[in-house]
Protein backbone atom coordinates (compact mmCIF):
# COMPACT_ATOMS: atom_id res chain seq x y z
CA UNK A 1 -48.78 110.24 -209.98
CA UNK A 2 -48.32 109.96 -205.99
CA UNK A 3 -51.23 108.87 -204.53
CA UNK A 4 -53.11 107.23 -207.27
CA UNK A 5 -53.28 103.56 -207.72
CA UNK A 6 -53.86 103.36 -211.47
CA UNK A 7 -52.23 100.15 -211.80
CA UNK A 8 -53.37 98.25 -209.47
CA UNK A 9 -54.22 94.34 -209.41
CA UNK A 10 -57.98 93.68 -209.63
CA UNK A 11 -59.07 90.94 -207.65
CA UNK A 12 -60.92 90.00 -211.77
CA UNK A 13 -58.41 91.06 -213.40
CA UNK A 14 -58.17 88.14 -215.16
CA UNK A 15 -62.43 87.87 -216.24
CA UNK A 16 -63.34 89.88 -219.35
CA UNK A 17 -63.74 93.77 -219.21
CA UNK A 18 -66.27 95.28 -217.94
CA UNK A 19 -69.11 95.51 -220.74
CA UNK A 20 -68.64 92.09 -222.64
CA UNK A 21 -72.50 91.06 -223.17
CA UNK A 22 -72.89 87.90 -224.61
CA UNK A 23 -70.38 85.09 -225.06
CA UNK A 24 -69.85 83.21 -228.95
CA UNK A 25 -70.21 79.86 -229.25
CA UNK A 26 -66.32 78.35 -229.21
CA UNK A 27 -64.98 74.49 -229.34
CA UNK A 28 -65.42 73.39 -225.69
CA UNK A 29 -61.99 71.61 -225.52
CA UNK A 30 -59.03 71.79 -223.42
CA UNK A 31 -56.60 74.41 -224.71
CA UNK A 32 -53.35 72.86 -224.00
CA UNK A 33 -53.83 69.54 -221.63
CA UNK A 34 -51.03 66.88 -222.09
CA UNK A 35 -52.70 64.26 -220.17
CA UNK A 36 -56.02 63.23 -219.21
CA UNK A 37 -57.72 65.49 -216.60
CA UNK A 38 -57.85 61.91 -214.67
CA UNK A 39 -54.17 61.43 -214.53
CA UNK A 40 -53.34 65.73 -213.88
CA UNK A 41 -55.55 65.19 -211.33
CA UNK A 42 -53.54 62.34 -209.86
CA UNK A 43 -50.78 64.55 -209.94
CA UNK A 44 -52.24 67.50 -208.59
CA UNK A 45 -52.36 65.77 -205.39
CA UNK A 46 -48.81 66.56 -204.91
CA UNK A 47 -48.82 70.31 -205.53
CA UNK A 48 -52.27 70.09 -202.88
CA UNK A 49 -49.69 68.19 -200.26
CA UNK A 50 -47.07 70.81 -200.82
CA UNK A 51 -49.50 73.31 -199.75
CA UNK A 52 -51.05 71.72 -196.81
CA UNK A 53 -54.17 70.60 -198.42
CA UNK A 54 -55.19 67.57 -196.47
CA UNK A 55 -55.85 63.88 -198.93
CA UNK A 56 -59.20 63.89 -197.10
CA UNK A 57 -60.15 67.46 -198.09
CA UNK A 58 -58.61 66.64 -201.89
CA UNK A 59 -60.63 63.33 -202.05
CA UNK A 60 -63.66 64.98 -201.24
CA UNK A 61 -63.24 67.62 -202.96
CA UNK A 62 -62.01 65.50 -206.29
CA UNK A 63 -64.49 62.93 -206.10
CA UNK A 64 -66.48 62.89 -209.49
CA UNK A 65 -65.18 65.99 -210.60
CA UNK A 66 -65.65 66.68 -213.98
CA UNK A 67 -64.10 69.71 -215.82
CA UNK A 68 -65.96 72.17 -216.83
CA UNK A 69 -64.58 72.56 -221.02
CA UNK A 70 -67.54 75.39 -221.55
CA UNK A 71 -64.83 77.69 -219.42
CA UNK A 72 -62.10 77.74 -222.09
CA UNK A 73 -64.80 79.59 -224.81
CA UNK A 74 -65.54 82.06 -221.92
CA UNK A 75 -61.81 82.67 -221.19
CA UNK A 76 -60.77 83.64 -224.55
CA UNK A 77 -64.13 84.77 -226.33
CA UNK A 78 -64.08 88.91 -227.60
CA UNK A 79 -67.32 90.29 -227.05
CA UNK A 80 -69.76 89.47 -229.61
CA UNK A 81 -71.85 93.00 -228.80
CA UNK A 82 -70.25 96.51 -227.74
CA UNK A 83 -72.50 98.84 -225.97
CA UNK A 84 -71.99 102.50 -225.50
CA UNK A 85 -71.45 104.04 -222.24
CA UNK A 86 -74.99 105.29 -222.55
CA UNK A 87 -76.32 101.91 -222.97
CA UNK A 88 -73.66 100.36 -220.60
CA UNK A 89 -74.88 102.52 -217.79
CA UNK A 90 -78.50 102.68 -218.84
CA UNK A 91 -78.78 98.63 -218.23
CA UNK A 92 -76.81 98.47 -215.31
CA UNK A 93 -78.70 101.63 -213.45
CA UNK A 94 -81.91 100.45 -214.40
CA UNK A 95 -85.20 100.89 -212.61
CA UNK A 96 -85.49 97.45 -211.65
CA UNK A 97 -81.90 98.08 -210.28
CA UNK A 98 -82.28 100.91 -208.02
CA UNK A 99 -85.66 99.71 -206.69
CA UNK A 100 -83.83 96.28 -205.37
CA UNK A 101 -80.78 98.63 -204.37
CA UNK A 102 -83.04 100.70 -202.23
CA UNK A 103 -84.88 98.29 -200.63
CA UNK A 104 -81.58 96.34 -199.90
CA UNK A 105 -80.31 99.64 -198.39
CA UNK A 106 -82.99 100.28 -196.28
CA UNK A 107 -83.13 96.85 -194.95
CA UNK A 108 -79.03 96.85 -194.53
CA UNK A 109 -78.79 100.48 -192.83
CA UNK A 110 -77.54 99.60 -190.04
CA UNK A 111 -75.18 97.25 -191.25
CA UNK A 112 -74.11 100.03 -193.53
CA UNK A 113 -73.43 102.32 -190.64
CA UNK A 114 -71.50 100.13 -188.69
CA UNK A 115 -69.53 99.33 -191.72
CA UNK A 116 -68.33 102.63 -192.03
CA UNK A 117 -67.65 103.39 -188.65
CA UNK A 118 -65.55 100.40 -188.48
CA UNK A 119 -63.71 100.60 -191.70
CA UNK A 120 -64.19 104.48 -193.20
CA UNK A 121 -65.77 102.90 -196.50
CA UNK A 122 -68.75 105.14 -197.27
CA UNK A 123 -72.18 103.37 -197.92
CA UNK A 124 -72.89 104.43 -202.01
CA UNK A 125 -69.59 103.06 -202.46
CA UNK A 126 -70.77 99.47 -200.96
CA UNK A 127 -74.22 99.62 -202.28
CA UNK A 128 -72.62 100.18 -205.86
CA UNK A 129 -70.53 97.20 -205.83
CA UNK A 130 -72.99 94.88 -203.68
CA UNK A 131 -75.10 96.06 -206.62
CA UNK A 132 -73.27 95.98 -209.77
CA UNK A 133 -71.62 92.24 -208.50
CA UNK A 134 -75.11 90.32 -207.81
CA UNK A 135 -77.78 92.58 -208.40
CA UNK A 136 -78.06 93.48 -204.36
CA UNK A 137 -77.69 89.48 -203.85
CA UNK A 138 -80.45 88.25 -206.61
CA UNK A 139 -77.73 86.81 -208.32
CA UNK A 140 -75.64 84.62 -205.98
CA UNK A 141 -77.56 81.44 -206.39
CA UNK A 142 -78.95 82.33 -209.99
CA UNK A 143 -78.28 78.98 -212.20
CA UNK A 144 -78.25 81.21 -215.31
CA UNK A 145 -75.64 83.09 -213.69
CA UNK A 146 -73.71 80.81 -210.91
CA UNK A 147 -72.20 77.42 -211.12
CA UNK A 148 -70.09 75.33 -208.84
CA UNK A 149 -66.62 77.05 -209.41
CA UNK A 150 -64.64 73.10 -208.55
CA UNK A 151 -65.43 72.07 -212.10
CA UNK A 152 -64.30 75.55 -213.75
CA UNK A 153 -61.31 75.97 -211.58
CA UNK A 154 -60.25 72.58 -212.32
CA UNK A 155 -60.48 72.98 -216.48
CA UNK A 156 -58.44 76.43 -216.38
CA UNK A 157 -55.71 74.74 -214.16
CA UNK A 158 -55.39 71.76 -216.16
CA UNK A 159 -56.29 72.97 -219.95
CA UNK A 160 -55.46 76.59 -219.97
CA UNK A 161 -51.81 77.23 -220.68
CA UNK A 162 -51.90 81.32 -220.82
CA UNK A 163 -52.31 82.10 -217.11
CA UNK A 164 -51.78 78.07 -215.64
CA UNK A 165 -50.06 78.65 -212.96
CA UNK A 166 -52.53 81.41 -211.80
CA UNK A 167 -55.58 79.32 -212.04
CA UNK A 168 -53.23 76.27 -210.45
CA UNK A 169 -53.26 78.89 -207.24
CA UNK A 170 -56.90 79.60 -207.35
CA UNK A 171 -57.81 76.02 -207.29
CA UNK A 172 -55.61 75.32 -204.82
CA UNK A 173 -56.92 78.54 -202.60
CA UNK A 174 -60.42 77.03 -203.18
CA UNK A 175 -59.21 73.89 -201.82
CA UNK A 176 -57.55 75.79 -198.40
CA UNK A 177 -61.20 77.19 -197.90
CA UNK A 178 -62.44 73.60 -197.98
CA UNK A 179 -60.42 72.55 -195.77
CA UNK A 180 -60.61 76.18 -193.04
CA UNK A 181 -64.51 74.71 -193.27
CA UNK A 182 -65.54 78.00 -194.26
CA UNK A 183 -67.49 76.39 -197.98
CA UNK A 184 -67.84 72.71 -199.29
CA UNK A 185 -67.79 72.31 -202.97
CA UNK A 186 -71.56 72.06 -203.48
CA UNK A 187 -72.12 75.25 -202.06
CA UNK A 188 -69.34 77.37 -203.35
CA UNK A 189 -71.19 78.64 -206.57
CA UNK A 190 -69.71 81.61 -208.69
CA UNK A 191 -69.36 82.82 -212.22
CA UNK A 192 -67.34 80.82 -214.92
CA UNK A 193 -63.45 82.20 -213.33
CA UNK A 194 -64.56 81.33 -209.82
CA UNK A 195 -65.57 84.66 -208.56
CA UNK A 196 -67.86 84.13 -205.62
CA UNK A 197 -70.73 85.25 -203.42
CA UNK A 198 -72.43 89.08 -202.83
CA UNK A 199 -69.60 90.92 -203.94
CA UNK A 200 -67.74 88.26 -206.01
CA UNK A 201 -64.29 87.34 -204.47
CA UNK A 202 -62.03 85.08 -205.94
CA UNK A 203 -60.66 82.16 -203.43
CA UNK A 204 -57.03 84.61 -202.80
CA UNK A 205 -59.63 87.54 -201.88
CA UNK A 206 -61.93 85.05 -199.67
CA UNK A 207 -58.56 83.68 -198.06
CA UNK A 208 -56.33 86.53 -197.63
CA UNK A 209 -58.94 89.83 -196.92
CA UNK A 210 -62.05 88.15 -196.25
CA UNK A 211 -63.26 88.94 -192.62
CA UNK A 212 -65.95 86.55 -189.99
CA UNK A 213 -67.91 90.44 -189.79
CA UNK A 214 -71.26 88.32 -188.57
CA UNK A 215 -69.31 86.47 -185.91
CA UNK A 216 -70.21 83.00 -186.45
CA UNK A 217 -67.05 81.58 -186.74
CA UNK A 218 -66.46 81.32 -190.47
CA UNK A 219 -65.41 83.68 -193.49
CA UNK A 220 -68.31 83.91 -196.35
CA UNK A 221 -68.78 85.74 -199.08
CA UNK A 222 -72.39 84.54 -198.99
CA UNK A 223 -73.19 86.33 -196.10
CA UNK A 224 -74.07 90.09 -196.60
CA UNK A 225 -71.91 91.58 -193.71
CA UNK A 226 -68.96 88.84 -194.47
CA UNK A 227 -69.16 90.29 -197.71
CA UNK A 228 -68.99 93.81 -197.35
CA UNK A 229 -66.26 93.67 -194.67
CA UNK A 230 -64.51 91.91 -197.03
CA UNK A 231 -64.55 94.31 -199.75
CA UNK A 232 -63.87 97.42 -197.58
CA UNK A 233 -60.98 96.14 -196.72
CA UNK A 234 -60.23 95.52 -200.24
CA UNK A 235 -60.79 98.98 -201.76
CA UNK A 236 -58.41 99.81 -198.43
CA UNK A 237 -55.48 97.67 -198.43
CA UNK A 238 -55.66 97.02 -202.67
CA UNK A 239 -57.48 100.18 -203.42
CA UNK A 240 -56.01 102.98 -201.50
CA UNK A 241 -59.93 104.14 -200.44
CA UNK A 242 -59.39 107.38 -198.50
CA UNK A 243 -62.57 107.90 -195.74
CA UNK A 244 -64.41 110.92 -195.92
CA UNK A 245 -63.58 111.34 -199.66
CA UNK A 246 -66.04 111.37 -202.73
CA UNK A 247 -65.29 109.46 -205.35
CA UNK A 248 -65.85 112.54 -207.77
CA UNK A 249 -67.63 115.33 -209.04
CA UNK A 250 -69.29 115.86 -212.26
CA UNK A 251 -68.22 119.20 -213.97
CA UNK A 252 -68.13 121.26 -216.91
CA UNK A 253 -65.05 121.74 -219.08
CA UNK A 254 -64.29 124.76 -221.49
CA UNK A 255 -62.69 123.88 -224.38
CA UNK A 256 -59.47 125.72 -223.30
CA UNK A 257 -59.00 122.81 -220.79
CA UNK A 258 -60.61 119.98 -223.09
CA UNK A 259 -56.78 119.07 -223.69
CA UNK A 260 -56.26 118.18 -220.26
CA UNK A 261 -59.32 115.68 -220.44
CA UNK A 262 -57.53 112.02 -220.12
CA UNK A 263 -57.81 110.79 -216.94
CA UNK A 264 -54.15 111.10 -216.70
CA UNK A 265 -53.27 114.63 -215.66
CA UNK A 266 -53.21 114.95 -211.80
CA UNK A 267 -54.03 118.96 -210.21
CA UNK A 268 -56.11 119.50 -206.72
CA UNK A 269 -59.68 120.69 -207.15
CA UNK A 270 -58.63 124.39 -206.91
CA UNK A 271 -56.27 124.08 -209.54
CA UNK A 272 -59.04 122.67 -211.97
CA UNK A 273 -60.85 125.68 -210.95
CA UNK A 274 -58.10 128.17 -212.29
CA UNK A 275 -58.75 126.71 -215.48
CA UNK A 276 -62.16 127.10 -215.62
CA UNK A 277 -63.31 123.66 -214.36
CA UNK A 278 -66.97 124.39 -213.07
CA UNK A 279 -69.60 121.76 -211.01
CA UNK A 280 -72.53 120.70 -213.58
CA UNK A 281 -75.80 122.54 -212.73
CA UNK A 282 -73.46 125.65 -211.23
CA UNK A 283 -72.09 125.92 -207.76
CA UNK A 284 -68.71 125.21 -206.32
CA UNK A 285 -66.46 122.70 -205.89
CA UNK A 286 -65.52 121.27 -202.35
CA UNK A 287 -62.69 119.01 -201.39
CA UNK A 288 -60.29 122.19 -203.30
CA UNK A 289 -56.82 120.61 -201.70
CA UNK A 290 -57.88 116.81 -203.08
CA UNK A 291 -56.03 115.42 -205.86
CA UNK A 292 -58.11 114.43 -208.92
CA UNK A 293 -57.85 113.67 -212.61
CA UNK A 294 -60.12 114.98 -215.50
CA UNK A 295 -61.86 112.50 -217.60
CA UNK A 296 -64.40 113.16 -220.12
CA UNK A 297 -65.37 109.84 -221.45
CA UNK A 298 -66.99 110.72 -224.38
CA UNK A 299 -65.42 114.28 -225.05
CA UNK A 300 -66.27 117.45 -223.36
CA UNK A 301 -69.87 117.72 -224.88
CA UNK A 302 -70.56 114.62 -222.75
CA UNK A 303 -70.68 114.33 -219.06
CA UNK A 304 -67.19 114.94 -217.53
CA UNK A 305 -65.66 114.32 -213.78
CA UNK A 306 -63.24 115.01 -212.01
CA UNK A 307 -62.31 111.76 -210.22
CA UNK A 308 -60.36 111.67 -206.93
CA UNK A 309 -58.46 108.40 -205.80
CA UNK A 310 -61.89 107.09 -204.48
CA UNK A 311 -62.94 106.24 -207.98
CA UNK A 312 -59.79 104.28 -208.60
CA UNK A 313 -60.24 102.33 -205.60
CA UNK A 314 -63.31 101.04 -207.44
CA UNK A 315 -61.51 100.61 -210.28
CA UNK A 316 -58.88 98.40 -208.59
CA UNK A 317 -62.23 95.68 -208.19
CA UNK A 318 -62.43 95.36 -211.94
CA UNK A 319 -59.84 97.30 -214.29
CA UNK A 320 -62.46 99.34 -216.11
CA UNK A 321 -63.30 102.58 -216.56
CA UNK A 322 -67.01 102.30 -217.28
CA UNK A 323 -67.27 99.91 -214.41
CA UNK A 324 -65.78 102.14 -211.75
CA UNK A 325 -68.54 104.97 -213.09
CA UNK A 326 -71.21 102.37 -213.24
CA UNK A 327 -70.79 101.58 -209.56
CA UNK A 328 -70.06 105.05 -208.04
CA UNK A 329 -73.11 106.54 -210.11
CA UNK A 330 -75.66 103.50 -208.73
CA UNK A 331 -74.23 104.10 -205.33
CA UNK A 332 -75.10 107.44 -205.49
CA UNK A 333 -78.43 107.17 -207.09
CA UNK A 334 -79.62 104.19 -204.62
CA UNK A 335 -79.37 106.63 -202.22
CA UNK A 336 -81.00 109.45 -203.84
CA UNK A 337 -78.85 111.03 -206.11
CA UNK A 338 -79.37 112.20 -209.84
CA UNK A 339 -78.61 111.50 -212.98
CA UNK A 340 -75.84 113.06 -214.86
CA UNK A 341 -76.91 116.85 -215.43
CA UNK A 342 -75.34 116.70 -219.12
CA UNK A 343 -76.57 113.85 -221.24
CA UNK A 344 -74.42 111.45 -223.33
CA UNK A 345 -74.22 112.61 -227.21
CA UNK A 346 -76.67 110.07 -228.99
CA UNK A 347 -77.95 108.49 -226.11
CA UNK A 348 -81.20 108.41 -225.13
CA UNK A 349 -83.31 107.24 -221.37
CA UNK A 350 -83.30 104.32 -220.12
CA UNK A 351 -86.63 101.98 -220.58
CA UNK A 352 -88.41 102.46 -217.33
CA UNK A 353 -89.38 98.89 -215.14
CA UNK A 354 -92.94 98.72 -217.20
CA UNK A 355 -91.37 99.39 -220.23
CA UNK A 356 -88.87 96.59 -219.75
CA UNK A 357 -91.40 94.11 -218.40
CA UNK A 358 -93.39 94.94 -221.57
CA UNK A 359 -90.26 94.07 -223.92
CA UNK A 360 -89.96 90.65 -221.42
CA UNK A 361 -93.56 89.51 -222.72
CA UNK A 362 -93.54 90.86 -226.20
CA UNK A 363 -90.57 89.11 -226.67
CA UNK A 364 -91.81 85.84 -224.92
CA UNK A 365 -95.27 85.81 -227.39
CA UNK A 366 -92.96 86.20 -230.21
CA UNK A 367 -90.89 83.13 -229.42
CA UNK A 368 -87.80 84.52 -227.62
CA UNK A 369 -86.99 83.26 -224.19
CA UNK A 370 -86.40 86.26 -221.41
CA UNK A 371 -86.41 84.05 -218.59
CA UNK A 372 -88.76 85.64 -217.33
CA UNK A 373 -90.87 88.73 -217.31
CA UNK A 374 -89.33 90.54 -213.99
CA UNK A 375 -87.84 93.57 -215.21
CA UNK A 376 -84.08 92.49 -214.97
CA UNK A 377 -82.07 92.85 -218.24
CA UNK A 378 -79.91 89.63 -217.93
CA UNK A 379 -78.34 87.77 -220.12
CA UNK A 380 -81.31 85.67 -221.01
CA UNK A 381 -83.52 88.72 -222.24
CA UNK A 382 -80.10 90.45 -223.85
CA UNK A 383 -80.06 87.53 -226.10
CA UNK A 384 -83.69 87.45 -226.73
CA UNK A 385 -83.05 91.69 -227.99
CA UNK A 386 -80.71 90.51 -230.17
CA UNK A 387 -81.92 87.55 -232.00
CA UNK A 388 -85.66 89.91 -231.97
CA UNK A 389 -82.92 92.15 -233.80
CA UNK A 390 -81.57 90.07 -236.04
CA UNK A 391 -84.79 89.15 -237.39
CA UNK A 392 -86.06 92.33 -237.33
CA UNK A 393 -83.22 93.49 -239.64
CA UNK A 394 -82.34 95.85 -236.33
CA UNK A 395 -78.53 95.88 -235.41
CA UNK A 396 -78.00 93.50 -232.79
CA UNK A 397 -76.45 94.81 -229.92
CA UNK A 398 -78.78 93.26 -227.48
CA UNK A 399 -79.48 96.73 -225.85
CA UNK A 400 -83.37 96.81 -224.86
CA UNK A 401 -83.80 100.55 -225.98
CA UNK A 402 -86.68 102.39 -227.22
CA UNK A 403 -86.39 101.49 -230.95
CA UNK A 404 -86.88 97.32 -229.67
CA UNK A 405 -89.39 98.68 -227.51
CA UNK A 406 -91.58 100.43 -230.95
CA UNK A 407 -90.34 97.67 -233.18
CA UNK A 408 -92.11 95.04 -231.20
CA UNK A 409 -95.10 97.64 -230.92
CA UNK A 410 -95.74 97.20 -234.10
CA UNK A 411 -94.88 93.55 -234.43
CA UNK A 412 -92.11 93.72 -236.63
């Protein structure tokens, strides 16, 4: 197992996995608080002091906070859909998606350059998480998405007993980049854990790797080149990234080798070879001395990599499987790249941008709120899919596919 990082801590590895969809509704109330949130407040102070959080900075900071009890459903909700990886990767690498990503790449070049010059950390890499985090940045002040992380931080360290001490330290950190002057509280907006800015960084990640890339004195996730400095040198230090590496290669298996499938068996690239291991769409491999593992995600009649250490840097962002591949295959398809050569059993393509904006009004003239009619599958227009669904006597997944798409057609 030398030189893979399977195990790693992800800077979320305390949010949901990667693929929950939408949230059920849960008692709002504090899961284990013996006190008021006034009076743990008032003694919060001292565990601030002890860490060399200034009473002005925890005043101002604490002044008319309110806990946020929504966070406790959020923390300990199961997914009320499941998608397949087909669907998982079909919503995230959507048209809308690689049309922002592209434009955001072409308007970032150089800062993608100079990024890996300075740190080894190839571009699709960045543009993959930059994308899969915010949407290329569309998300980072998005009210449906983003709220001031104070009031969330604040319920999980004084209601939530599992992990207490953790979100005690997060608050805390949040408080330390108060008080560095690098975010106030009404600007420090992030998802319902307290995952912040273009690439979503806890506080400990803004604190410990976050780097002033732009110069301008400060540390900020909100600023594109902060952020992707920042998240290099995660995938480096946390990830084990290795420069001039891919993250993998899709191949073909036989079924001699289909045994050796599980991500978990570790050979170089020539070794895979011996056993029959081919590139998908012919070829040869490159990279024959680098270490990889063999995952076929569905089985072998599905698309199948072999995945070098590169991928599990990824993976160290967010402990998930289907998010690592979600990010390395938009990376690479931002920049030009294909889809996978063999398709997913039972899947089907993706709904194009038109398509999608076409479900967006549909739905809106029947009654269900999209947000919108943009193009962007969030969780507004998931929702919308699956109540449409429930009606409809569909299953509801909340996946915007081709059978919503003839359904409302027909105005079912």
């Amino acid at each position: 197992m030398q030189g893979f990082q399977g195990s790693v801590l992800s800077r979320r590895a305390v949010l949901a996995a990667a693929g929950a969809l939408v949230l059920p509704a849960m008692p709002a109330l504090a899961q284990s608080a013996n006190q008021s949130f006034e009076a743990w407040l008032r003694d919060f102070r001292a565990k601030a002091r002890a860490r060399g959080i200034s009473d002005e900075v925890y005043d101002r900071v604490t002044r008319g906070l309110k806990p946020d009890t929504s966070v406790y459903a959020k923390d300990r909700a199961q997914p009320e859909f499941r998608e397949e990886l087909w669907q998982y990767l079909n919503r995230r690498i959507s048209e809308w998606r690689l049309v922002t990503g592209r434009t955001a790449a072409k308007q970032n070049a150089a800062l993608l350059k100079r990024l890996n010059k300075d740190f080894g950390v190839e571009p699709d890499v960045l543009l993959g998480l930059w994308g899969m985090e915010s949407a290329f940045g569309e998300l980072v002040t998005d009210e449906d998405h983003m709220k001031p992380v104070f009031p969330s931080l604040a319920a999980l360290a004084w209601g939530e007993p599992r992990r207490r001490r953790y979100w005690e330290t997060e608050l805390l950190n949040a408080f330390a980049i108060v008080q560095r002057g690098w975010g106030t509280p009404d600007m420090m907006l992030g998802s319902w854990a307290g995952a912040m800015g273009h690439t979503q960084w806890m506080p400990e990640v803004w604190l410990n790797l976050g780097i002033d890339y732009d110069g301008d004195g400060r540390v900020s996730p909100y600023e594109i080149g902060d952020a992707l400095a920042g998240s290099s040198r995660y995938l480096i230090k946390r990830g084990k990234y290795q420069s001039g590496l891919p993250w993998g290669f899709e191949v073909t298996v036989p079924a001699s080798a289909a045994r050796y499938a599980d991500a978990k068996s570790i050979r170089t690239v020539a070794e895979w070879g011996k056993l029959g291991i081919a590139p998908a769409g012919g070829g040869r491999l490159t990279h024959p001395a680098a270490r990889t593992r063999l995952w076929a995600p569905v089985g072998i009649e599905g698309p199948s990599f072999l995945l070098t250490q590169n991928f599990y840097a990824v993976r160290s962002y967010n402990p998930s499987m289907n998010y690592a591949l979600a990010v390395c295959h938009l990376g690479d398809r931002v920049l030009g790249g294909g889809g996978f050569i063999t398709p997913f059993p039972g899947g089907e393509r993706a709904l194009t941008l038109a398509e999608i904006q076409e479900v967006q009004k549909r739905l809106t003239a029947a009654g269900f709120d999209t947000g919108g009619v943009d193009g962007r599958v969030g969780n507004l227009t998931m929702r919308a899919v699956a109540n449409f669904q429930r009606r409809s006597g569909m299953k509801p997944d909340g996946y915007a596919g081709l059978d919503v798409l003839a359904a409302l057609r027909k105005g079912r």
